[in-house]
PDB file of N, CA and C in Angstrom:
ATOM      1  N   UNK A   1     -25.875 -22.702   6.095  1.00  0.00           N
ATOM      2  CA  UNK A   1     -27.235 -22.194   5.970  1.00  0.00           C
ATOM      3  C   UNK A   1     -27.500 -21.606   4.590  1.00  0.00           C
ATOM      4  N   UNK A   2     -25.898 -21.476   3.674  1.00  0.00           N
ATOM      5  CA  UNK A   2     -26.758 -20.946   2.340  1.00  0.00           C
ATOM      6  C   UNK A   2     -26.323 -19.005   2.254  1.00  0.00           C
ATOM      7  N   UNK A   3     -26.482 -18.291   4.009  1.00  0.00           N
ATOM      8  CA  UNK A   3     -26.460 -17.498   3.892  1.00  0.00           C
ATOM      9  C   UNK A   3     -25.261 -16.728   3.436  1.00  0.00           C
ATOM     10  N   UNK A   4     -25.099 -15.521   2.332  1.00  0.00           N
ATOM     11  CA  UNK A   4     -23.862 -15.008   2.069  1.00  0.00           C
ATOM     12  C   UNK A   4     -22.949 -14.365   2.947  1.00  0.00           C
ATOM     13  N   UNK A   5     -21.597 -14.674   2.853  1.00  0.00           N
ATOM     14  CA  UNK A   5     -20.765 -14.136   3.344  1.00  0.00           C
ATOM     15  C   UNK A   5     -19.692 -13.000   3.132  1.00  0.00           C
ATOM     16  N   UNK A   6     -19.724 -13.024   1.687  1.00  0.00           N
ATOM     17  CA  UNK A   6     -19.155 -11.946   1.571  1.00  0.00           C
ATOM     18  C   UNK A   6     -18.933 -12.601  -0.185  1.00  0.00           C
ATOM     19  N   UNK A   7     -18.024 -12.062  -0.974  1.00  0.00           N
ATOM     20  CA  UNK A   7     -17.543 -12.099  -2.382  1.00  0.00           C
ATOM     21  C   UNK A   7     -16.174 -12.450  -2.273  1.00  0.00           C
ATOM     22  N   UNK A   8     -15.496 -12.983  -3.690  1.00  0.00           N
ATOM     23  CA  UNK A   8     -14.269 -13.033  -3.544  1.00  0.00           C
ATOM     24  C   UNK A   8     -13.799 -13.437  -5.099  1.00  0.00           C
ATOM     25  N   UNK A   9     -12.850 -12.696  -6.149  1.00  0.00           N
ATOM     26  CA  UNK A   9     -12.824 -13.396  -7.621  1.00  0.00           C
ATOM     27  C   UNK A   9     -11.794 -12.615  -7.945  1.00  0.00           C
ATOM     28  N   UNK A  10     -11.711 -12.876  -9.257  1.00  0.00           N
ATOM     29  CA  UNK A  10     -11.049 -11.892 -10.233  1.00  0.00           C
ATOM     30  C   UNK A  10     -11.792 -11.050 -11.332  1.00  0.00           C
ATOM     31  N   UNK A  11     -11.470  -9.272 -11.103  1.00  0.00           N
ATOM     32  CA  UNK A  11     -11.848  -8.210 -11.595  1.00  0.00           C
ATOM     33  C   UNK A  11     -11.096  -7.473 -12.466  1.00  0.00           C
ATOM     34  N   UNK A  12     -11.427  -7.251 -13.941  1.00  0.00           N
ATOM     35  CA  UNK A  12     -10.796  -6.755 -14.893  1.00  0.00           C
ATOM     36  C   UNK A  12     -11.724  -5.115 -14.856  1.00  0.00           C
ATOM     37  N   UNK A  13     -10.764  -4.566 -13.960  1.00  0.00           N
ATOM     38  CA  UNK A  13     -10.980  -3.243 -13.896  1.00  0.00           C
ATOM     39  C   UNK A  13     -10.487  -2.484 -15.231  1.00  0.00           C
ATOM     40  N   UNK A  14     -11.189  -1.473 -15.616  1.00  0.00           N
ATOM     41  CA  UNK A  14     -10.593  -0.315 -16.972  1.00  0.00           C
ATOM     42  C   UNK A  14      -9.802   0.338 -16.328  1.00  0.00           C
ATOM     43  N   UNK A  15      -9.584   0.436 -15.265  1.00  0.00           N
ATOM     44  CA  UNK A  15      -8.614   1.420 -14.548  1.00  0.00           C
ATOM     45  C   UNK A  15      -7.274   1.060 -13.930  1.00  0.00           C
ATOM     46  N   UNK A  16      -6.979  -0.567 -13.932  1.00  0.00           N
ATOM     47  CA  UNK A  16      -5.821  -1.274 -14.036  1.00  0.00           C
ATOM     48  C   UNK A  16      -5.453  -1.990 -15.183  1.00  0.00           C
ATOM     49  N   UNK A  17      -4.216  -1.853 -15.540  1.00  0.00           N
ATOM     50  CA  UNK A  17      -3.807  -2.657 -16.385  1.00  0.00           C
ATOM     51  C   UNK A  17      -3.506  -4.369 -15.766  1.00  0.00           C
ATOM     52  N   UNK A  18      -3.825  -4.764 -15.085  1.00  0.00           N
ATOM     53  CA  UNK A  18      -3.789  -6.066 -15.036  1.00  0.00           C
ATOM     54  C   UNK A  18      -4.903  -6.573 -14.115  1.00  0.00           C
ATOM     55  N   UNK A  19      -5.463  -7.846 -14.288  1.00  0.00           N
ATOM     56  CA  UNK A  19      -6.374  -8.644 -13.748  1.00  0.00           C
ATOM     57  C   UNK A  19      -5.714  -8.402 -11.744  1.00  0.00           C
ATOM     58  N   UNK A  20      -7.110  -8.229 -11.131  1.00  0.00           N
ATOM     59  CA  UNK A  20      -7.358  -7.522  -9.741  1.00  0.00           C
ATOM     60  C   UNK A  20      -8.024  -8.584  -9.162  1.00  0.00           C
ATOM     61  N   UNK A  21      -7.682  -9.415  -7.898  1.00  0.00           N
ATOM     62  CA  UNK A  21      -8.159 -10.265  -7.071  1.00  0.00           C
ATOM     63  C   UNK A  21      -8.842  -9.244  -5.753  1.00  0.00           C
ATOM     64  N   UNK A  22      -9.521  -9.714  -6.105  1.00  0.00           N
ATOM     65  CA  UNK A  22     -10.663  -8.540  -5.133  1.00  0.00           C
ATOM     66  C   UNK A  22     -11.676  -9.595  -3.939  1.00  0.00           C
ATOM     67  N   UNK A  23     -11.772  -8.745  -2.552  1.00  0.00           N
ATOM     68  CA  UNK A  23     -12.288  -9.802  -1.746  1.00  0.00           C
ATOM     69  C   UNK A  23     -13.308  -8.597  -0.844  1.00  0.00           C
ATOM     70  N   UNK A  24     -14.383  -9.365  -0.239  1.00  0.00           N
ATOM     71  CA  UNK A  24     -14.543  -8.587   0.522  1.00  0.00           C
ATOM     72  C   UNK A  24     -15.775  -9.865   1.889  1.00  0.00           C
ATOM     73  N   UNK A  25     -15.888  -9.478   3.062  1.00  0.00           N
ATOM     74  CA  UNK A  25     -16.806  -9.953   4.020  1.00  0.00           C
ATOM     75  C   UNK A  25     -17.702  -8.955   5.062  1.00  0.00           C
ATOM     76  N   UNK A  26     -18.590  -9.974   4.645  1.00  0.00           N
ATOM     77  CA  UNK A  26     -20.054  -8.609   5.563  1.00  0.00           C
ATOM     78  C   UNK A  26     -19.525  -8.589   7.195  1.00  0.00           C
ATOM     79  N   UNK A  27     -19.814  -8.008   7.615  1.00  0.00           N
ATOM     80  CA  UNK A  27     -19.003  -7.607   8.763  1.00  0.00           C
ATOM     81  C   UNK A  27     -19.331  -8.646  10.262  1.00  0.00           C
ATOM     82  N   UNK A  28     -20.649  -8.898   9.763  1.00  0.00           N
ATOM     83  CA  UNK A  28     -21.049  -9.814  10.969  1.00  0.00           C
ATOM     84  C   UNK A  28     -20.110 -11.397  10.561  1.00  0.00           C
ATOM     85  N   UNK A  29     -19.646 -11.736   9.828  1.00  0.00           N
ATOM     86  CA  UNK A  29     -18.856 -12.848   8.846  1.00  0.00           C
ATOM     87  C   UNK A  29     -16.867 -12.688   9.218  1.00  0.00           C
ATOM     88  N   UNK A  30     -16.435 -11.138   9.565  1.00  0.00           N
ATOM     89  CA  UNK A  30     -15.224 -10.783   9.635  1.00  0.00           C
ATOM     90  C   UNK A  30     -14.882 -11.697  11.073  1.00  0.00           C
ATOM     91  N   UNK A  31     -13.502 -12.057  10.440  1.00  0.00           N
ATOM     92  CA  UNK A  31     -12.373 -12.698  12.212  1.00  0.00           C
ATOM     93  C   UNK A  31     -12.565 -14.019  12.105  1.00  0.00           C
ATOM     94  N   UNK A  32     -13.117 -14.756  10.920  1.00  0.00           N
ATOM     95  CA  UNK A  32     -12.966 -15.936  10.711  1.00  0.00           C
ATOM     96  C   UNK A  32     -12.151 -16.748   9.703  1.00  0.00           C
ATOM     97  N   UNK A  33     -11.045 -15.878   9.469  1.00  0.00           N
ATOM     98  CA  UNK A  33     -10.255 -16.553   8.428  1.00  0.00           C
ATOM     99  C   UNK A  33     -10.721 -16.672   7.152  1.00  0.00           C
ATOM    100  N   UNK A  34     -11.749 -16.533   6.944  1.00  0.00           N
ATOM    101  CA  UNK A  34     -12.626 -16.597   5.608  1.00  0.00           C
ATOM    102  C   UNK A  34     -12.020 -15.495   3.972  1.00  0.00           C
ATOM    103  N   UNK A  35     -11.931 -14.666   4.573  1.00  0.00           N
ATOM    104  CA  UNK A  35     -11.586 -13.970   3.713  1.00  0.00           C
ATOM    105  C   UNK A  35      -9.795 -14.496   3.227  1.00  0.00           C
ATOM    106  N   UNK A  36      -8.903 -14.733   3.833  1.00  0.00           N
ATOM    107  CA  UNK A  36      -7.884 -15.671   3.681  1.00  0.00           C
ATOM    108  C   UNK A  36      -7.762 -17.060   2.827  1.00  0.00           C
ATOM    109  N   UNK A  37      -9.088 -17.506   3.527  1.00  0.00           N
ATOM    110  CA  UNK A  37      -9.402 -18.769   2.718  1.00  0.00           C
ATOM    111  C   UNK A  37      -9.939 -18.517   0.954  1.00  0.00           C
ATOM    112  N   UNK A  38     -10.771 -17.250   1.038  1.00  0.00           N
ATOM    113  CA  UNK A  38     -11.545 -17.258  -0.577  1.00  0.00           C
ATOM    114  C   UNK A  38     -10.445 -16.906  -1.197  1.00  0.00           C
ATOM    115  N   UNK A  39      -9.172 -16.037  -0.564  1.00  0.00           N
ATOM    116  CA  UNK A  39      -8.623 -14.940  -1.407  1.00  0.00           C
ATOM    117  C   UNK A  39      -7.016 -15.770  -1.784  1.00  0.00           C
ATOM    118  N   UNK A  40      -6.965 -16.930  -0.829  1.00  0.00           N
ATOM    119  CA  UNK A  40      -5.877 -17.971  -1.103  1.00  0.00           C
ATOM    120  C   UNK A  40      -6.642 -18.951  -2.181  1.00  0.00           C
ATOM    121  N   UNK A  41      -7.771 -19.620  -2.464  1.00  0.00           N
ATOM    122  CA  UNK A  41      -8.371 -20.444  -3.527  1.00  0.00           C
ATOM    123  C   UNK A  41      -8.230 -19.577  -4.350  1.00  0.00           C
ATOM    124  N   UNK A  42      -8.725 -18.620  -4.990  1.00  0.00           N
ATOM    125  CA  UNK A  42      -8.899 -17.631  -5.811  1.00  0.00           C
ATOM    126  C   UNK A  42      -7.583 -17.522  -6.650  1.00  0.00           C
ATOM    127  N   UNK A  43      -6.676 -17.157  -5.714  1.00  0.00           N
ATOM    128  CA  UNK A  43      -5.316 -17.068  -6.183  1.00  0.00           C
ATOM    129  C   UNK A  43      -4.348 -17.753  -6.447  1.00  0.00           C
ATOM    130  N   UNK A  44      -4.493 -18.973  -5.898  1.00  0.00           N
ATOM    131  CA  UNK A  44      -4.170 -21.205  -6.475  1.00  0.00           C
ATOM    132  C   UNK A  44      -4.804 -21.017  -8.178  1.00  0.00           C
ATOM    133  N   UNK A  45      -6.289 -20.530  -7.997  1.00  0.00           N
ATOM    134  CA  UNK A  45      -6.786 -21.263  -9.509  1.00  0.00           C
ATOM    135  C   UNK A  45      -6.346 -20.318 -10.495  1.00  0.00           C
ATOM    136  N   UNK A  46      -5.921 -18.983 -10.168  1.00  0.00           N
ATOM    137  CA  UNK A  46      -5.823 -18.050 -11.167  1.00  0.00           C
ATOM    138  C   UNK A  46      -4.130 -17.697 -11.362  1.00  0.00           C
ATOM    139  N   UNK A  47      -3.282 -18.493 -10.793  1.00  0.00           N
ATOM    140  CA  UNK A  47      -1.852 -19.083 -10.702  1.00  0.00           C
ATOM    141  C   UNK A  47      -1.677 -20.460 -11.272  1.00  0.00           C
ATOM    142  N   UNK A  48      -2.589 -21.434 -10.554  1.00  0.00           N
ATOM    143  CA  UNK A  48      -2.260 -22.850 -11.124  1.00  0.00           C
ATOM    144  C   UNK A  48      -3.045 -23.074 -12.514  1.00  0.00           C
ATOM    145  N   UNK A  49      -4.368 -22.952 -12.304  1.00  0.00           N
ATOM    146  CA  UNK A  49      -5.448 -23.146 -13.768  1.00  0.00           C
ATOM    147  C   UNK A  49      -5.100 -22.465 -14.661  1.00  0.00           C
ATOM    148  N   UNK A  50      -5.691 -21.416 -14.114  1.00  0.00           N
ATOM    149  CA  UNK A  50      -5.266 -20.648 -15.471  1.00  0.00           C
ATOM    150  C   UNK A  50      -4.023 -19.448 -15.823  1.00  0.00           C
ATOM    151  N   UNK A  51      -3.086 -20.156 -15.360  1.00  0.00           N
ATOM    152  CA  UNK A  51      -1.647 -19.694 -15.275  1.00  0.00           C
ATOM    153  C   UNK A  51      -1.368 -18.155 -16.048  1.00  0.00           C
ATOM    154  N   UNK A  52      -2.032 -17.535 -14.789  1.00  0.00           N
ATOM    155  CA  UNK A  52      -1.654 -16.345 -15.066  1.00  0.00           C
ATOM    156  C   UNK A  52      -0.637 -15.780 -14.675  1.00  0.00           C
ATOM    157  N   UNK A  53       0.181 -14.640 -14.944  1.00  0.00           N
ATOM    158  CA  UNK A  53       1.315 -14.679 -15.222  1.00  0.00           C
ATOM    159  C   UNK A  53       1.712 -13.282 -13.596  1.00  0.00           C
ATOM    160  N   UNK A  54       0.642 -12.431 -13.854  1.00  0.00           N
ATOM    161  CA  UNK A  54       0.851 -11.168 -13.136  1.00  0.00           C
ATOM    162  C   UNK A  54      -0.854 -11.156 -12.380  1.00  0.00           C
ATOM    163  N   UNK A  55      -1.032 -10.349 -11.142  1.00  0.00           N
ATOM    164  CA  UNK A  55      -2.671 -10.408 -10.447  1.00  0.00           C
ATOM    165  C   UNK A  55      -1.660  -9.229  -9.693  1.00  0.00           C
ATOM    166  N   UNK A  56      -2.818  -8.555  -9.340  1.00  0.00           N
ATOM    167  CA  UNK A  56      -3.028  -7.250  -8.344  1.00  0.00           C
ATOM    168  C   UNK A  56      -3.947  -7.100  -7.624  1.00  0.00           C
ATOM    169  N   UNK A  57      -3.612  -6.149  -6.842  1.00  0.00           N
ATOM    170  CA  UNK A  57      -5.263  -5.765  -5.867  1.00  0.00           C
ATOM    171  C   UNK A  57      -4.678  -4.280  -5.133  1.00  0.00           C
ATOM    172  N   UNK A  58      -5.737  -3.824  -5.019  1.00  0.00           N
ATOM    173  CA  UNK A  58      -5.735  -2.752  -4.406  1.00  0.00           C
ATOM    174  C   UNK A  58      -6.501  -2.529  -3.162  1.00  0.00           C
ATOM    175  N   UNK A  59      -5.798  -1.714  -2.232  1.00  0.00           N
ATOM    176  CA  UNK A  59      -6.730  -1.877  -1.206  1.00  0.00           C
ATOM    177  C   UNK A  59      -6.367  -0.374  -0.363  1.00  0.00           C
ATOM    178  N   UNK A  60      -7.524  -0.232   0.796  1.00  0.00           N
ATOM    179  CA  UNK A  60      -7.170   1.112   1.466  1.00  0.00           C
ATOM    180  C   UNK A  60      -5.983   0.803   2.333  1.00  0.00           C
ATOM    181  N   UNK A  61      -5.168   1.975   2.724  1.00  0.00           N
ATOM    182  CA  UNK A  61      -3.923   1.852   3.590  1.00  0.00           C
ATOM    183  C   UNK A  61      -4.342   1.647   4.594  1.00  0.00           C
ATOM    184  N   UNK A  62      -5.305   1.855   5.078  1.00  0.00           N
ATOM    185  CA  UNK A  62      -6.097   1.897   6.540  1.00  0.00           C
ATOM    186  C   UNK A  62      -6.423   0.358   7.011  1.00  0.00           C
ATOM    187  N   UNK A  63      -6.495  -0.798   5.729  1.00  0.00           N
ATOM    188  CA  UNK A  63      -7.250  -1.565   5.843  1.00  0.00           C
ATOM    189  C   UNK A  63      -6.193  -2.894   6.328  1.00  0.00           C
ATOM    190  N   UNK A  64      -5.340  -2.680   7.524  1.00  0.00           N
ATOM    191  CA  UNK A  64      -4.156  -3.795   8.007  1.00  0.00           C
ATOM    192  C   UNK A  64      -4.768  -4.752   7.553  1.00  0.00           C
ATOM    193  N   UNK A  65      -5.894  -5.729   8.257  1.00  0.00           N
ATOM    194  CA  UNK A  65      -6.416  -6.787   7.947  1.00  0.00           C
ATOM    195  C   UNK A  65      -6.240  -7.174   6.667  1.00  0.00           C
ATOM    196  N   UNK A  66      -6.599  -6.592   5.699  1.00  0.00           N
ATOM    197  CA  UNK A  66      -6.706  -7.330   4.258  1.00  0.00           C
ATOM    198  C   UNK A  66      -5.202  -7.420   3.550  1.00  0.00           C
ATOM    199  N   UNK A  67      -4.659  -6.115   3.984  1.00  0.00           N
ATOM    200  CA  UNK A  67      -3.092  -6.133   3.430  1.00  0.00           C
ATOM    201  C   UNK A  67      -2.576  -7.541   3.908  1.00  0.00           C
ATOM    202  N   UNK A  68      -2.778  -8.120   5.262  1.00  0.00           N
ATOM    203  CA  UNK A  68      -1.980  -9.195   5.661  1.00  0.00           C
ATOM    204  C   UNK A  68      -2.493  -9.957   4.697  1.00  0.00           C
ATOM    205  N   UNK A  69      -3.631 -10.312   4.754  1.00  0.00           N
ATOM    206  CA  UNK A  69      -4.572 -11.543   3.545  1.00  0.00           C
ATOM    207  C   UNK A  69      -3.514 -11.841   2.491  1.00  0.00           C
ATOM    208  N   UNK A  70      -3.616  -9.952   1.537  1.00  0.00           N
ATOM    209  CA  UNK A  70      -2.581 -10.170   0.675  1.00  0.00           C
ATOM    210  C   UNK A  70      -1.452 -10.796   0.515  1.00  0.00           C
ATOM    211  N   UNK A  71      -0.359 -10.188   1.861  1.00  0.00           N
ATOM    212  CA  UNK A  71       0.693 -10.489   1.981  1.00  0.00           C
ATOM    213  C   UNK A  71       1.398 -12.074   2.088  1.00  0.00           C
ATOM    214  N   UNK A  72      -0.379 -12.676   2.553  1.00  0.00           N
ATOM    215  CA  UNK A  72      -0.314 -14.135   3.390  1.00  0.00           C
ATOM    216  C   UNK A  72      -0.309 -14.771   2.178  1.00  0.00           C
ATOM    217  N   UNK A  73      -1.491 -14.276   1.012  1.00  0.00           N
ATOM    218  CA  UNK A  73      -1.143 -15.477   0.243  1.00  0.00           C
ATOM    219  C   UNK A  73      -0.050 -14.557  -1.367  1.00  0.00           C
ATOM    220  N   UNK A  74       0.980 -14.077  -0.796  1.00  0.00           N
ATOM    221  CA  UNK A  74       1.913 -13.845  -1.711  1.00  0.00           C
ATOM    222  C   UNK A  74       2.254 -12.750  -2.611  1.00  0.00           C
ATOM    223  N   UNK A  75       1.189 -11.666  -2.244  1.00  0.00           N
ATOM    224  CA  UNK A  75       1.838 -10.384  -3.096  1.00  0.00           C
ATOM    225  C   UNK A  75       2.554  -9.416  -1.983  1.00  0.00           C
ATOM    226  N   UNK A  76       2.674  -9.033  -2.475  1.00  0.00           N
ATOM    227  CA  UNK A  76       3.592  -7.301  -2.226  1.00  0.00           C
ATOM    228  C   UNK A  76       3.837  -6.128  -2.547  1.00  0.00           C
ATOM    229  N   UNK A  77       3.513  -4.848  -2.140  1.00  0.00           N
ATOM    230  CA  UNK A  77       3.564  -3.909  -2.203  1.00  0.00           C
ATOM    231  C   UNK A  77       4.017  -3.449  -3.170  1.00  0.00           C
ATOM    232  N   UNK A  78       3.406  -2.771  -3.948  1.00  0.00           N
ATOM    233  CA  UNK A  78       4.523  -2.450  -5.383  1.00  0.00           C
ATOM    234  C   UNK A  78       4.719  -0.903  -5.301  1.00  0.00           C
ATOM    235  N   UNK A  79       3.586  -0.558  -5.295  1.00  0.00           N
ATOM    236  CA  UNK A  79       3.338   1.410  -5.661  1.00  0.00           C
ATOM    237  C   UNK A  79       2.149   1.712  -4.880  1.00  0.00           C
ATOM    238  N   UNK A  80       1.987   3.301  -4.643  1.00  0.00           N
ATOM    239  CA  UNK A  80       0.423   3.918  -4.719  1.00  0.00           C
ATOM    240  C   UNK A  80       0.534   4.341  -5.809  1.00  0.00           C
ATOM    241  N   UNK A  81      -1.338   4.207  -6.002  1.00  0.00           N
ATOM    242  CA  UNK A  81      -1.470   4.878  -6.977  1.00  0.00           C
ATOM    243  C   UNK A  81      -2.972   5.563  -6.883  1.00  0.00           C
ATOM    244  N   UNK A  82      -3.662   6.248  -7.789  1.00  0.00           N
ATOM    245  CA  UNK A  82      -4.477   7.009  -7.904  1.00  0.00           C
ATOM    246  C   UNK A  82      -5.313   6.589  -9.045  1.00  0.00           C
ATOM    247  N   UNK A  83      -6.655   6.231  -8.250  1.00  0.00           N
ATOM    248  CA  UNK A  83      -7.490   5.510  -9.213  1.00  0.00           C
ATOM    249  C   UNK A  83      -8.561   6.492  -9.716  1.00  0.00           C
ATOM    250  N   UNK A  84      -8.548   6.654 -11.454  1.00  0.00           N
ATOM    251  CA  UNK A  84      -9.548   7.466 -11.423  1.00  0.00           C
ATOM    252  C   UNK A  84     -10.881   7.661 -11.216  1.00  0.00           C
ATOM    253  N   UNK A  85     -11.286   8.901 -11.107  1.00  0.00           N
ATOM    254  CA  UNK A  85     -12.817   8.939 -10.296  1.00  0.00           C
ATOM    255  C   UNK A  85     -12.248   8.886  -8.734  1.00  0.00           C
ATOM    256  N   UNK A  86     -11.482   8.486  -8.356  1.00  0.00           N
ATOM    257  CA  UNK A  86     -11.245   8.513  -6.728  1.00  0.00           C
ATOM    258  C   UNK A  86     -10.792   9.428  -6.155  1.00  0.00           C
ATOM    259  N   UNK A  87     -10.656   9.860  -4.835  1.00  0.00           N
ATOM    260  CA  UNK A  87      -9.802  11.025  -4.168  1.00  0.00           C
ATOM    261  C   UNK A  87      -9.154  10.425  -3.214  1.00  0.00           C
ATOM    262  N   UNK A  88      -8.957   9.198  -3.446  1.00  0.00           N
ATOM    263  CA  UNK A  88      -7.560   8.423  -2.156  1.00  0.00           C
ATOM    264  C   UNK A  88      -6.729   7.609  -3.463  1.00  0.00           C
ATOM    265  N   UNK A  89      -5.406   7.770  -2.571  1.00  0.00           N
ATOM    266  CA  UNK A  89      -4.166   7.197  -3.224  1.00  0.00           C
ATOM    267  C   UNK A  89      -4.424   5.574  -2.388  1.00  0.00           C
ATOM    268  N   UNK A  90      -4.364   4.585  -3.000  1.00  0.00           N
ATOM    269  CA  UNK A  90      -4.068   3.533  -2.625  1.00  0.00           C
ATOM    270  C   UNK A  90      -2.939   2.509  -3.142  1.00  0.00           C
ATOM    271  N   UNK A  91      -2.866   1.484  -1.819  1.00  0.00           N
ATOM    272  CA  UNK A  91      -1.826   1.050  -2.705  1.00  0.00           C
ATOM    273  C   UNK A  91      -1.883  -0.265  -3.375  1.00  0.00           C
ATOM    274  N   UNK A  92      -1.281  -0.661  -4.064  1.00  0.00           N
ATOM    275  CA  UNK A  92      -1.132  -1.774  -5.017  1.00  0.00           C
ATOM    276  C   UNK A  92      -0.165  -2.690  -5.004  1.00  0.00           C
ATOM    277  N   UNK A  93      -0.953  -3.919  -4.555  1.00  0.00           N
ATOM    278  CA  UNK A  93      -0.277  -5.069  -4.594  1.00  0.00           C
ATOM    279  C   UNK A  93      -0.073  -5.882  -5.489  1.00  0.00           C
ATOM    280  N   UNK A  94       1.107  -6.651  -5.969  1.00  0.00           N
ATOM    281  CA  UNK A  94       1.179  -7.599  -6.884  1.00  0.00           C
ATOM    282  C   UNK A  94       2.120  -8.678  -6.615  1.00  0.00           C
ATOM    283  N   UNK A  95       1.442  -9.613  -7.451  1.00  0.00           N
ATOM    284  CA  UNK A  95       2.614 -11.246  -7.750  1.00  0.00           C
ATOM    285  C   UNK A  95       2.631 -11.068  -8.795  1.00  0.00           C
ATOM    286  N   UNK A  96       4.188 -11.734  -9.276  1.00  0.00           N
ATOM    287  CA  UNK A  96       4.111 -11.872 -10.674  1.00  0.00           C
ATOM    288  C   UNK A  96       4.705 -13.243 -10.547  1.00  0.00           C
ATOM    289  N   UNK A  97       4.508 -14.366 -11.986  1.00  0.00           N
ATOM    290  CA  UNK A  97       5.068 -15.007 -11.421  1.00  0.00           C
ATOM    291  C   UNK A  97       6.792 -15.661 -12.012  1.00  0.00           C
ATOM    292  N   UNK A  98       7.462 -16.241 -10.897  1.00  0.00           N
ATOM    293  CA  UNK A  98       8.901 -15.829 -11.309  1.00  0.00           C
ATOM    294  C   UNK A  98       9.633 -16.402 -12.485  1.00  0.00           C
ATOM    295  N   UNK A  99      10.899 -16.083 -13.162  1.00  0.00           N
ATOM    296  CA  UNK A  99      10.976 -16.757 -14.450  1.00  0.00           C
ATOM    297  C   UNK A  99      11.524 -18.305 -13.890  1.00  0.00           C
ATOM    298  N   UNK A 100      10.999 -18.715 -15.639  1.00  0.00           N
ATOM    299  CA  UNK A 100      11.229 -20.526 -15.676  1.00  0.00           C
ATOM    300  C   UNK A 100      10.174 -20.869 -15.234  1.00  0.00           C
TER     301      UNK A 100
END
């Protein structure tokens, strides 16, 4: 229908040092795999195309659902951390990718 579902890319935050795969779905849109699907393309083209080397994301601890997303298409838990301007510790996921 055209209508939006939610966002999904890569974000060069001032407050991370490395490029942030960031996702999100409007709520009437959530439980359809969708967010899996944008946040696995996303992370093919910004691995395969344009062979980036390291990607992160951050997300709330609260937020199981998206951590799996993460986990599903290949990062892992690295640290919390404390983003400024914020008053929650979150944590931070990353791939890097491996040598050779």
């Amino acid at each position: 229908t055209g209508e939006p579902v939610g966002t999904c890319g890569l974000i060069r935050r001032e407050t991370l040092e490395d490029v942030d795969i960031g996702f999100a779905v409007l709520p009437q849109h959530r439980g359809q795999g969708l967010a899996l699907e944008a946040a696995r393309g996303v992370f093919e083209y910004a691995t395969r195309t344009l062979r980036m080397d390291r990607l992160v994301a951050i997300v709330s601890a609260a937020n199981h659902k998206s951590i799996r997303v993460l986990e599903s298409i290949g990062m892992r838990y690295e640290k919390t951390i404390r983003v400024p301007g914020d008053d929650e510790d979150v944590p931070l996921y990353a791939w890097d990718r491996p040598p050779g």
